[in-house]
C-alpha atoms as a PDB file:
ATOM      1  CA  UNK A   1       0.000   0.000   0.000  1.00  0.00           C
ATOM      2  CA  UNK A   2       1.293   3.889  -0.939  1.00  0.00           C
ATOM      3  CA  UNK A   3       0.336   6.241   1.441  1.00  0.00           C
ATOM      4  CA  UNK A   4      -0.564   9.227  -0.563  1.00  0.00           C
ATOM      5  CA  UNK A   5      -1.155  13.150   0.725  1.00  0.00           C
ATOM      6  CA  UNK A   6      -4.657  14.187   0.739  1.00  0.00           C
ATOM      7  CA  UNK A   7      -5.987  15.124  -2.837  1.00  0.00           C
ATOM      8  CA  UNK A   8      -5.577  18.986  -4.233  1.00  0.00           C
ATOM      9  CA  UNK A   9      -8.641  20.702  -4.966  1.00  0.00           C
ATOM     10  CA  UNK A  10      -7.699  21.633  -8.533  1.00  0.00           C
ATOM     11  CA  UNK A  11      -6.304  18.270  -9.345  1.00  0.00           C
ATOM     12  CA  UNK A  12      -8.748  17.196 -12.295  1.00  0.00           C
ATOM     13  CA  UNK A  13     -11.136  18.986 -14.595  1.00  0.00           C
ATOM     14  CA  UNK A  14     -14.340  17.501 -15.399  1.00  0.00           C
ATOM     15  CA  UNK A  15     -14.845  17.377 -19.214  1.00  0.00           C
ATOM     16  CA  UNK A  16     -18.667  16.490 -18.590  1.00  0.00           C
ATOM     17  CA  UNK A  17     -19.534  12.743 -19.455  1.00  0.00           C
ATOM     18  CA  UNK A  18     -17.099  11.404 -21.137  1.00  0.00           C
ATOM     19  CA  UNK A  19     -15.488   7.786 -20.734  1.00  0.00           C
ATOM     20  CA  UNK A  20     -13.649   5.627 -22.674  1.00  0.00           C
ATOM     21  CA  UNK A  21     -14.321   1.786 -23.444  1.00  0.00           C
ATOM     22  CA  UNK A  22     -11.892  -1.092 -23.982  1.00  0.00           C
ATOM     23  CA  UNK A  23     -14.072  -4.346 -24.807  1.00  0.00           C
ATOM     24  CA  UNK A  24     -11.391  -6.631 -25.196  1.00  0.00           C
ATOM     25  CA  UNK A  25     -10.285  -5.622 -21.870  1.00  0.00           C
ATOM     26  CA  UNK A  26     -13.456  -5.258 -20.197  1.00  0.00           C
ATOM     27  CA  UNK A  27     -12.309  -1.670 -19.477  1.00  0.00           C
ATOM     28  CA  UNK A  28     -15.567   1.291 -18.760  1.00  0.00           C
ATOM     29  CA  UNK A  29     -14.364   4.328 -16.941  1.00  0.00           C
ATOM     30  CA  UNK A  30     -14.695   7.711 -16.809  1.00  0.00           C
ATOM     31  CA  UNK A  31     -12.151  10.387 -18.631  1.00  0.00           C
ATOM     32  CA  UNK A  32     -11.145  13.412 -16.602  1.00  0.00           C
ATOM     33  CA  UNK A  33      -8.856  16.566 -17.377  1.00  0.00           C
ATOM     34  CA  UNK A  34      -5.330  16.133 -15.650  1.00  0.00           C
ATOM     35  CA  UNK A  35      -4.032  19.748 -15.926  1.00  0.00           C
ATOM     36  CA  UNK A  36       0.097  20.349 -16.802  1.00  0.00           C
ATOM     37  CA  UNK A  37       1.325  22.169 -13.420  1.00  0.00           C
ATOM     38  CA  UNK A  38       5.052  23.318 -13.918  1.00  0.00           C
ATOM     39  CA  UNK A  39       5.527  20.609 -16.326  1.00  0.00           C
ATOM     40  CA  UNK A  40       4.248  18.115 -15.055  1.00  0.00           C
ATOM     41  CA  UNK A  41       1.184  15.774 -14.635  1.00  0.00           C
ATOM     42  CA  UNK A  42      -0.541  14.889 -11.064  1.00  0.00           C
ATOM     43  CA  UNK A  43      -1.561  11.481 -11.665  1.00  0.00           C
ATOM     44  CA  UNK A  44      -2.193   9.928  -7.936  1.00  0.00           C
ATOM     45  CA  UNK A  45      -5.722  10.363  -7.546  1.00  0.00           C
ATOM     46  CA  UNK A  46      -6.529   9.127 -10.996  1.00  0.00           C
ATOM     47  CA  UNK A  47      -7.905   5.934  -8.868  1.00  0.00           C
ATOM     48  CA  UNK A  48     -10.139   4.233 -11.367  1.00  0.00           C
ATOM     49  CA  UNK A  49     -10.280   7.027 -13.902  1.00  0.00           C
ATOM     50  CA  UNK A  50      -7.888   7.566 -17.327  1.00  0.00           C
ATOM     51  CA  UNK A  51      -6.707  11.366 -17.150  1.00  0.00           C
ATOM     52  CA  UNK A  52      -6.376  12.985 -20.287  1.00  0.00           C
ATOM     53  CA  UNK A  53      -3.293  14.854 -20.418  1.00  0.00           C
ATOM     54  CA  UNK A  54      -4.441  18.664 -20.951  1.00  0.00           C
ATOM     55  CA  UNK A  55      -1.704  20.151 -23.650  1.00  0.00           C
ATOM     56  CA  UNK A  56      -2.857  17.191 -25.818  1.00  0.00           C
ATOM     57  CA  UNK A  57      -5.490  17.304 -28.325  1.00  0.00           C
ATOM     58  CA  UNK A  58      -8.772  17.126 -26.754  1.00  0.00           C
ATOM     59  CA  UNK A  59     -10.766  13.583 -26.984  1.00  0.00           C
ATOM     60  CA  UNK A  60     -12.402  13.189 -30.219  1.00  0.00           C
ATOM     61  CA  UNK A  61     -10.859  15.853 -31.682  1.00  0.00           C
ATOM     62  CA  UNK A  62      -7.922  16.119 -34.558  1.00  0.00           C
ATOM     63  CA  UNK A  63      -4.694  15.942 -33.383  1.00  0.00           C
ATOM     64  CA  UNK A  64      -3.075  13.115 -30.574  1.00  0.00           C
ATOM     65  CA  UNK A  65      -5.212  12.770 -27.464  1.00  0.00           C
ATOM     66  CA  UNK A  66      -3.117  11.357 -24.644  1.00  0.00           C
ATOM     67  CA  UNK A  67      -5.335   9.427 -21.714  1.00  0.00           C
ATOM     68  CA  UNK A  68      -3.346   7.879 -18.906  1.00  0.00           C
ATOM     69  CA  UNK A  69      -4.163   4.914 -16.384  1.00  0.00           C
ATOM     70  CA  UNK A  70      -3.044   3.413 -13.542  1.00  0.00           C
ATOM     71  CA  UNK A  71      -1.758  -0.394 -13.927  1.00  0.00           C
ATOM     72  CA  UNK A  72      -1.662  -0.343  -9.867  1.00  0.00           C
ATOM     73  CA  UNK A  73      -4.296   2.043  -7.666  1.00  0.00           C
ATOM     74  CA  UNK A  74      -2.071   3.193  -4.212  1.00  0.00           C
ATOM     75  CA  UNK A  75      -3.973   0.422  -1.917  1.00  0.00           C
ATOM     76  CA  UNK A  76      -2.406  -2.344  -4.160  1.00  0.00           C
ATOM     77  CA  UNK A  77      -5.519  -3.490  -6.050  1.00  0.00           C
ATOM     78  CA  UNK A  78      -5.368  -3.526 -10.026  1.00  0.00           C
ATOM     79  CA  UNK A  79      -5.963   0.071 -11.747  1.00  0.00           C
ATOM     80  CA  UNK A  80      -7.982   0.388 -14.925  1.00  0.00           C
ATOM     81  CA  UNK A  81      -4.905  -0.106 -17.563  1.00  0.00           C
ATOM     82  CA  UNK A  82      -3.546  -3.031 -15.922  1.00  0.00           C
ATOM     83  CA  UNK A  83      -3.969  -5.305 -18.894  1.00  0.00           C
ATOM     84  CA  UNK A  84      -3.262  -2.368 -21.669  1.00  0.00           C
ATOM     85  CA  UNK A  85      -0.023  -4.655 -23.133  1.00  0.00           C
ATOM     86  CA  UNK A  86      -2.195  -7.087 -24.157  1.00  0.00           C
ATOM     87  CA  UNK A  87      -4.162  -5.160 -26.857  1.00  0.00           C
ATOM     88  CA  UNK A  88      -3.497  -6.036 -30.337  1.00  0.00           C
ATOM     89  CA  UNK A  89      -3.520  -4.562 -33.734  1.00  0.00           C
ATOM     90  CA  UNK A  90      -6.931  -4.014 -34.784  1.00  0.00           C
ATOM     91  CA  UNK A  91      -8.703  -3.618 -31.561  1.00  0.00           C
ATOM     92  CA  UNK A  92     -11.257  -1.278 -30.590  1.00  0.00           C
ATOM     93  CA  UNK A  93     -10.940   1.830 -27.725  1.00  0.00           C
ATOM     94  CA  UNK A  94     -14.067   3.997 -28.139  1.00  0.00           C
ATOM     95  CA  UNK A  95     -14.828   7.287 -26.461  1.00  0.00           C
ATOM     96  CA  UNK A  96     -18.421   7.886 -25.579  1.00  0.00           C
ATOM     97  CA  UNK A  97     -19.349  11.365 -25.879  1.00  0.00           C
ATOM     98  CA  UNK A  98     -21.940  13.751 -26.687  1.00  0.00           C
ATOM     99  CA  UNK A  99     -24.509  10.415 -27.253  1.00  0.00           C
ATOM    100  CA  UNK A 100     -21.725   9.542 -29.675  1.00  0.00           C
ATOM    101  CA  UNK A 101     -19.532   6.628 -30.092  1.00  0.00           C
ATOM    102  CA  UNK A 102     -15.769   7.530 -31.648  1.00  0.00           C
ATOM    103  CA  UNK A 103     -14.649   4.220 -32.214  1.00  0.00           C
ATOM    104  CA  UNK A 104     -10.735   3.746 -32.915  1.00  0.00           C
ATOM    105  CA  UNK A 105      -8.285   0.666 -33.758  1.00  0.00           C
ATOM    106  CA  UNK A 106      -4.808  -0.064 -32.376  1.00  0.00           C
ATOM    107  CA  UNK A 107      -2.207   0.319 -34.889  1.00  0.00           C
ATOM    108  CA  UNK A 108       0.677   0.218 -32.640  1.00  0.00           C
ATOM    109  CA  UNK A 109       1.704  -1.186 -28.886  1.00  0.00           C
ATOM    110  CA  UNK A 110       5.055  -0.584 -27.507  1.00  0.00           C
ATOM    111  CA  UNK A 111       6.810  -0.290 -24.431  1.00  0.00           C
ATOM    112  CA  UNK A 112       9.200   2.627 -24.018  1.00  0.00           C
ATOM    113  CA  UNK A 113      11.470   4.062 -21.422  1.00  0.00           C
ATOM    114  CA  UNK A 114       9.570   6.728 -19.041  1.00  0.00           C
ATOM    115  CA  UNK A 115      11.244   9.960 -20.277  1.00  0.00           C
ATOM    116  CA  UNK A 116      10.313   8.681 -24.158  1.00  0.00           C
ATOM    117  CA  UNK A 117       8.286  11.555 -25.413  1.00  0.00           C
ATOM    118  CA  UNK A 118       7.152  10.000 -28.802  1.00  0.00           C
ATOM    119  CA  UNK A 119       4.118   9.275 -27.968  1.00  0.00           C
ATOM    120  CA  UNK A 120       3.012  12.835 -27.474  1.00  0.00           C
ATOM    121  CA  UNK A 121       3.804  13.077 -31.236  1.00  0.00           C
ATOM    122  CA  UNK A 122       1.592  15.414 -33.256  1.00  0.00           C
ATOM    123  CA  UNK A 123      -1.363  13.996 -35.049  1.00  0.00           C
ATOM    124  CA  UNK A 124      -3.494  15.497 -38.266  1.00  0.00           C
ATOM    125  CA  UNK A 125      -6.374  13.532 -37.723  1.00  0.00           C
ATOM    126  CA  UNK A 126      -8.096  12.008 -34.646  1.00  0.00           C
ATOM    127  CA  UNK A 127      -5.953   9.539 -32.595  1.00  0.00           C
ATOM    128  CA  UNK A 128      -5.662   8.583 -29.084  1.00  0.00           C
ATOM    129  CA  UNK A 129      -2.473   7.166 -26.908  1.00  0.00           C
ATOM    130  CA  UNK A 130      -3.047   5.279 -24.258  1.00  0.00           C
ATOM    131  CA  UNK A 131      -0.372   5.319 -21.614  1.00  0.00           C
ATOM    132  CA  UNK A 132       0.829   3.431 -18.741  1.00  0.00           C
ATOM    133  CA  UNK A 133       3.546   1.899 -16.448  1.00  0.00           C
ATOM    134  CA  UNK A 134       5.090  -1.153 -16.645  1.00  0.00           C
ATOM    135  CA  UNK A 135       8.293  -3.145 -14.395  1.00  0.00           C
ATOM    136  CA  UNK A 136       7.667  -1.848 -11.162  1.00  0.00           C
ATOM    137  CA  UNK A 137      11.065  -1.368  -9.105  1.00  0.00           C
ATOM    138  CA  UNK A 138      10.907  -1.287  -5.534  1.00  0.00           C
ATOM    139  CA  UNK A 139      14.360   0.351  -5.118  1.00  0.00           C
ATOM    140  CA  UNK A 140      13.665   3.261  -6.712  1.00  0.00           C
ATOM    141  CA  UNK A 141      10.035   3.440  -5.534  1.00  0.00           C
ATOM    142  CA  UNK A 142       9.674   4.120  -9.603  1.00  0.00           C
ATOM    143  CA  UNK A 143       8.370   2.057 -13.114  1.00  0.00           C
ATOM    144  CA  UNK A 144      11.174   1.280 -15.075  1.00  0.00           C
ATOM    145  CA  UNK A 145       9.186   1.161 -18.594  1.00  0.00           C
ATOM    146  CA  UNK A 146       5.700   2.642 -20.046  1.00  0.00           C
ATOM    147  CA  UNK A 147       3.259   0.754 -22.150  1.00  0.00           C
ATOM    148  CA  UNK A 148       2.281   3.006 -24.969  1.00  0.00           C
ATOM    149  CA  UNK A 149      -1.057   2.153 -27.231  1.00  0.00           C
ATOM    150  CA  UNK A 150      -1.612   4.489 -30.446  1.00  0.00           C
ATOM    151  CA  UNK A 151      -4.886   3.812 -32.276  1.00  0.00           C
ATOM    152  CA  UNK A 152      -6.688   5.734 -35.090  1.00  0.00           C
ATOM    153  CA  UNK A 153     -10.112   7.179 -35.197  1.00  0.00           C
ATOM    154  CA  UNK A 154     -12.408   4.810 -37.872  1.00  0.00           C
ATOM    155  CA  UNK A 155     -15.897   5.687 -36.957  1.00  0.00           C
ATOM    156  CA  UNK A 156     -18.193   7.844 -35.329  1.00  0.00           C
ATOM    157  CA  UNK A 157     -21.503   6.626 -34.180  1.00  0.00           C
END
C-alpha cells in the first residue's frame, strides 16, 4: 500500500460525461482533465479514472489525445490499464461522448522508457495514446518502462 497526501482541490477537470471503453479488456471508466502544473502531470488520484493529459489534443478531436491509467491504484488493487499490453492490432478503444460513439483501432503497442516523449507526437487527424507503467522497481520506488497504445479514429456513431 502507498500512502498518498490528501488530494488537491484543482487536481482534475471535469470534461462532462465522457469515458472511454476497452471491450477486449473489459475496461468502462470515466475520462477526466489532468491539468500540466510546472511541467508536469498529477496522476495519484486518478484511482479508477484515465486522465487525459491537458496540452494534448482534446478527446475526439484532430490531433493526438493522450489518456493515462493506472496499472496499480495506491492500496495495491489492479488500476484500470492493468492489462493495456495485451491489446493487439486491430482492436477497438471507443470514447463515448456527446450520445456519440468515436470508435478507434490499435495500430501500434510498444513499451518505451519513461522519459520517451514520442508518444506525445503530433497527429493530423483524430488519434488517441493510451499510456501506462510497466516493471515496477521497488528500489527506486519508480516504473522502469511505459506501455504506450496508439490507435486511429475509424468511426463515429
Amino acid at each position: 500500500m502507498t500512502v498518498i497526501c490528501q488530494e488537491p482541490r484543482d487536481s482534475y477537470e471535469d470534461i462532462g460525461n465522457m469515458y472511454v471503453e476497452i471491450p477486449v479488456l473489459g475496461v468502462n471508466t470515466s475520462i477526466v482533465g489532468v491539468p500540466l502544473n510546472d511541467g508536469q502531470w498529477y496522476l495519484t488520484w486518478l484511482w479508477n479514472k484515465a486522465g487525459w493529459l491537458n496540452e494534448t489534443a482534446y478527446p475526439t478531436w484532430d490531433g493526438n489525445s493522450v489518456l493515462t491509467g493506472h496499472v496499480y491504484l495506491p492500496n495495491g488493487k489492479p488500476g484500470p490499464f492493468l492489462n493495456l499490453g495485451n491489446l493487439e492490432w486491430g482492436d477497438q478503444i471507443i470514447i463515448h461522448s456527446g450520445g456519440l460513439k468515436y470508435i478507434y483501432q490499435v495500430r501500434a503497442v510498444s513499451t518505451v522508457k519513461p522519459d520517451d516523449m514520442s508518444a506525445f507526437k503530433h497527429e493530423d487527424k483524430p488519434w488517441v495514446t493510451l499510456i501506462t507503467c510497466k516493471e515496477y522497481d521497488e528500489k527506486t520506488n519508480t516504473y522502469k518502462k511505459r506501455i504506450v497504445i496508439r490507435a486511429v479514429l475509424v468511426e463515429v456513431k
